[in-house]
C-alpha atoms as a PDB file:
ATOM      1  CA  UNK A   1       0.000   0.000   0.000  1.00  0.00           C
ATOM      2  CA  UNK A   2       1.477   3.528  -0.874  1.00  0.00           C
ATOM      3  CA  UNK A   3       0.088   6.729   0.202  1.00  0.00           C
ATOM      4  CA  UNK A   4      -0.755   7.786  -3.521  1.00  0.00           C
ATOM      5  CA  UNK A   5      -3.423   4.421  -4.073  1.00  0.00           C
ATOM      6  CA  UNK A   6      -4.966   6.396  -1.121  1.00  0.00           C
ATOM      7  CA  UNK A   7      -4.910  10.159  -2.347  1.00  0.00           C
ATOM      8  CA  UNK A   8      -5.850   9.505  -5.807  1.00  0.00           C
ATOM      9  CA  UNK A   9      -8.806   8.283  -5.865  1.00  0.00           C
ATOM     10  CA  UNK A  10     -10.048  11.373  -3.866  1.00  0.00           C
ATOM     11  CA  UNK A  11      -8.876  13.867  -6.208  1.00  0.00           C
ATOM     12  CA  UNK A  12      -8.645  11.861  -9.921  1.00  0.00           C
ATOM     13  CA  UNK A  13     -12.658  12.942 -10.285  1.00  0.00           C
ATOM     14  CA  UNK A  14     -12.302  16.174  -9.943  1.00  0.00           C
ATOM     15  CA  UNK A  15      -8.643  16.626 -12.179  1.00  0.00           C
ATOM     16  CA  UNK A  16     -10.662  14.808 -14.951  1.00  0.00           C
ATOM     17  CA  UNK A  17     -13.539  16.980 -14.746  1.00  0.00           C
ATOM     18  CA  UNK A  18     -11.488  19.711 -14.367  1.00  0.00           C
ATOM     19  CA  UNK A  19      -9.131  18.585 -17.867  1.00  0.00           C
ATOM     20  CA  UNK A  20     -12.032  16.596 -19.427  1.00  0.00           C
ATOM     21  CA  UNK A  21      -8.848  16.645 -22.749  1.00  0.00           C
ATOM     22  CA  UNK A  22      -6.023  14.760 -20.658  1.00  0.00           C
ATOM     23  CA  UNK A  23      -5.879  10.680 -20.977  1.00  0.00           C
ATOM     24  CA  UNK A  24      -5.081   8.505 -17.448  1.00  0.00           C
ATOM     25  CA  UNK A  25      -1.614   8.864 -18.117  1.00  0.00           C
ATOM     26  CA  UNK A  26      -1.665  12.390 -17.761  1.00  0.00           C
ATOM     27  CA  UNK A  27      -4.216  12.424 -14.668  1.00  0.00           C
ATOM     28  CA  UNK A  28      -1.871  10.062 -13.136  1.00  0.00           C
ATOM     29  CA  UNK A  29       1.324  12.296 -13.746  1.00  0.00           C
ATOM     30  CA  UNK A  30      -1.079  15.716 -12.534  1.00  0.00           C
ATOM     31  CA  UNK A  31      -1.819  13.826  -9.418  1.00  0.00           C
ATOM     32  CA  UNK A  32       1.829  13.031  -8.814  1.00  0.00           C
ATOM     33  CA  UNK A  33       2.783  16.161  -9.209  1.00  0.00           C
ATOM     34  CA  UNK A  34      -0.229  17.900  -6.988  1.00  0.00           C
ATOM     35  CA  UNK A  35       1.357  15.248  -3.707  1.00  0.00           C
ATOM     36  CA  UNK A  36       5.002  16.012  -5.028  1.00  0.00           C
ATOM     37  CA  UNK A  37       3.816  19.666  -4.292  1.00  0.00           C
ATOM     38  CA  UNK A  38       1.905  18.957  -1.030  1.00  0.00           C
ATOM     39  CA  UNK A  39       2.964  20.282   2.360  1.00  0.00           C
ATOM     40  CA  UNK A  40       3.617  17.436   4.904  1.00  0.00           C
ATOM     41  CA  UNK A  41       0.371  18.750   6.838  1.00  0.00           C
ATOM     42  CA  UNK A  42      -1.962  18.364   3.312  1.00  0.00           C
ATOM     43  CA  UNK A  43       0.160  14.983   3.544  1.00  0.00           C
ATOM     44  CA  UNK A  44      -0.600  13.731   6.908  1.00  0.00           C
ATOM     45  CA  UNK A  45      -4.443  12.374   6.523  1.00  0.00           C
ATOM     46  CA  UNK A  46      -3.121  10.050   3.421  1.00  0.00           C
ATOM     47  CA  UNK A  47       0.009   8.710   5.068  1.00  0.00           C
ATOM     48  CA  UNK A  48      -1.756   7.874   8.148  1.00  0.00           C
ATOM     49  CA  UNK A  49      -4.234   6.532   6.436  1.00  0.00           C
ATOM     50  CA  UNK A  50      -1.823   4.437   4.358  1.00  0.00           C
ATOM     51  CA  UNK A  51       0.268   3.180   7.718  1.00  0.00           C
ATOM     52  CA  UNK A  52      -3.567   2.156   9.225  1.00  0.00           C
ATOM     53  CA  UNK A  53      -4.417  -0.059   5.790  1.00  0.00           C
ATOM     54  CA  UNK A  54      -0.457  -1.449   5.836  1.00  0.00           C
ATOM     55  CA  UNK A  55      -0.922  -2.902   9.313  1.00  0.00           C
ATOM     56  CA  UNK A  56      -4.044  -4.638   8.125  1.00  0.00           C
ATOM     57  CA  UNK A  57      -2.525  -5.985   5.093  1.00  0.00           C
ATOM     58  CA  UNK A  58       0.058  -7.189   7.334  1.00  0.00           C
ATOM     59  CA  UNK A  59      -1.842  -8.881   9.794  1.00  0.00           C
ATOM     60  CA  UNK A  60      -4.179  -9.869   7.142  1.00  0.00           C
ATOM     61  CA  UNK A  61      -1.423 -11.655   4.856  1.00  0.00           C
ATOM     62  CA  UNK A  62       0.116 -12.883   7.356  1.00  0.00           C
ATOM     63  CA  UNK A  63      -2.901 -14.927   8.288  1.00  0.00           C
ATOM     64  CA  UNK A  64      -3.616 -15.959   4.775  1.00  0.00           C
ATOM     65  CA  UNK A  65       0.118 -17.252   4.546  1.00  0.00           C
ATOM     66  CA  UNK A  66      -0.441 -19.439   8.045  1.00  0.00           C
ATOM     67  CA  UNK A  67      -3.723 -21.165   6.603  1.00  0.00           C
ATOM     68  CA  UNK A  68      -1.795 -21.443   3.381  1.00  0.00           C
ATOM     69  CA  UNK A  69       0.626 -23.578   5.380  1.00  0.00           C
ATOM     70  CA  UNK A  70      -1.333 -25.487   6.921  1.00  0.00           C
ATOM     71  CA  UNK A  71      -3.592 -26.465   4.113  1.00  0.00           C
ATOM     72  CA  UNK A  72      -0.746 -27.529   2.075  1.00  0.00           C
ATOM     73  CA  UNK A  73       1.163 -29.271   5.543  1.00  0.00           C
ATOM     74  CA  UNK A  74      -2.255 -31.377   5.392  1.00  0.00           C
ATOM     75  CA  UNK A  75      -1.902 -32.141   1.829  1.00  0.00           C
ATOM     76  CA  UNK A  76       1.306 -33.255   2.219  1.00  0.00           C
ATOM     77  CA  UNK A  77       0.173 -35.369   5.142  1.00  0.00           C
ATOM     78  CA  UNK A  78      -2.874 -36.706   2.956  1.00  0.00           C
ATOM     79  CA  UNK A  79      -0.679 -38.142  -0.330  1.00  0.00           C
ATOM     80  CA  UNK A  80       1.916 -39.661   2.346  1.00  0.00           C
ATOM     81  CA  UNK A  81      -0.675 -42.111   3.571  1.00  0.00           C
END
């Protein structure tokens, strides 16, 4: 997870309806440039936001990798016999 998959989606309505002429590409590059330009404290919402979602990937992954584990210990287990 990165701060801009958080801030982009906020603001990528209103740059295209603002330049209805520029393709994703360009959006993408505009919004780039609009957090390249923004002060830590416009900043702050987004990357705590971001840190908030990366724990729960964590945790969540981590979880998925355990049961992932397991299931294929029990497969193992299952052919052996």
């Amino acid at each position: 997870v990165c701060c801009l998959t958080v801030f982009p989606p906020l603001w990528r309505k209103q740059v295209k309806r603002d330049n209805p002429e520029l393709c994703n590409t360009d959006v993408s590059r505009l919004l780039g440039e609009m957090w390249r330009n923004a002060s830590e404290l416009e900043r702050k919402p987004y990357v705590d936001q971001e840190i908030v979602e990366r724990e729960v990937y964590k945790k969540t992954i981590k979880e998925w990798r355990e049961k992932q584990s397991s299931r294929d210990a029990a497969t193992r287990t299952s052919h052996q016999a």
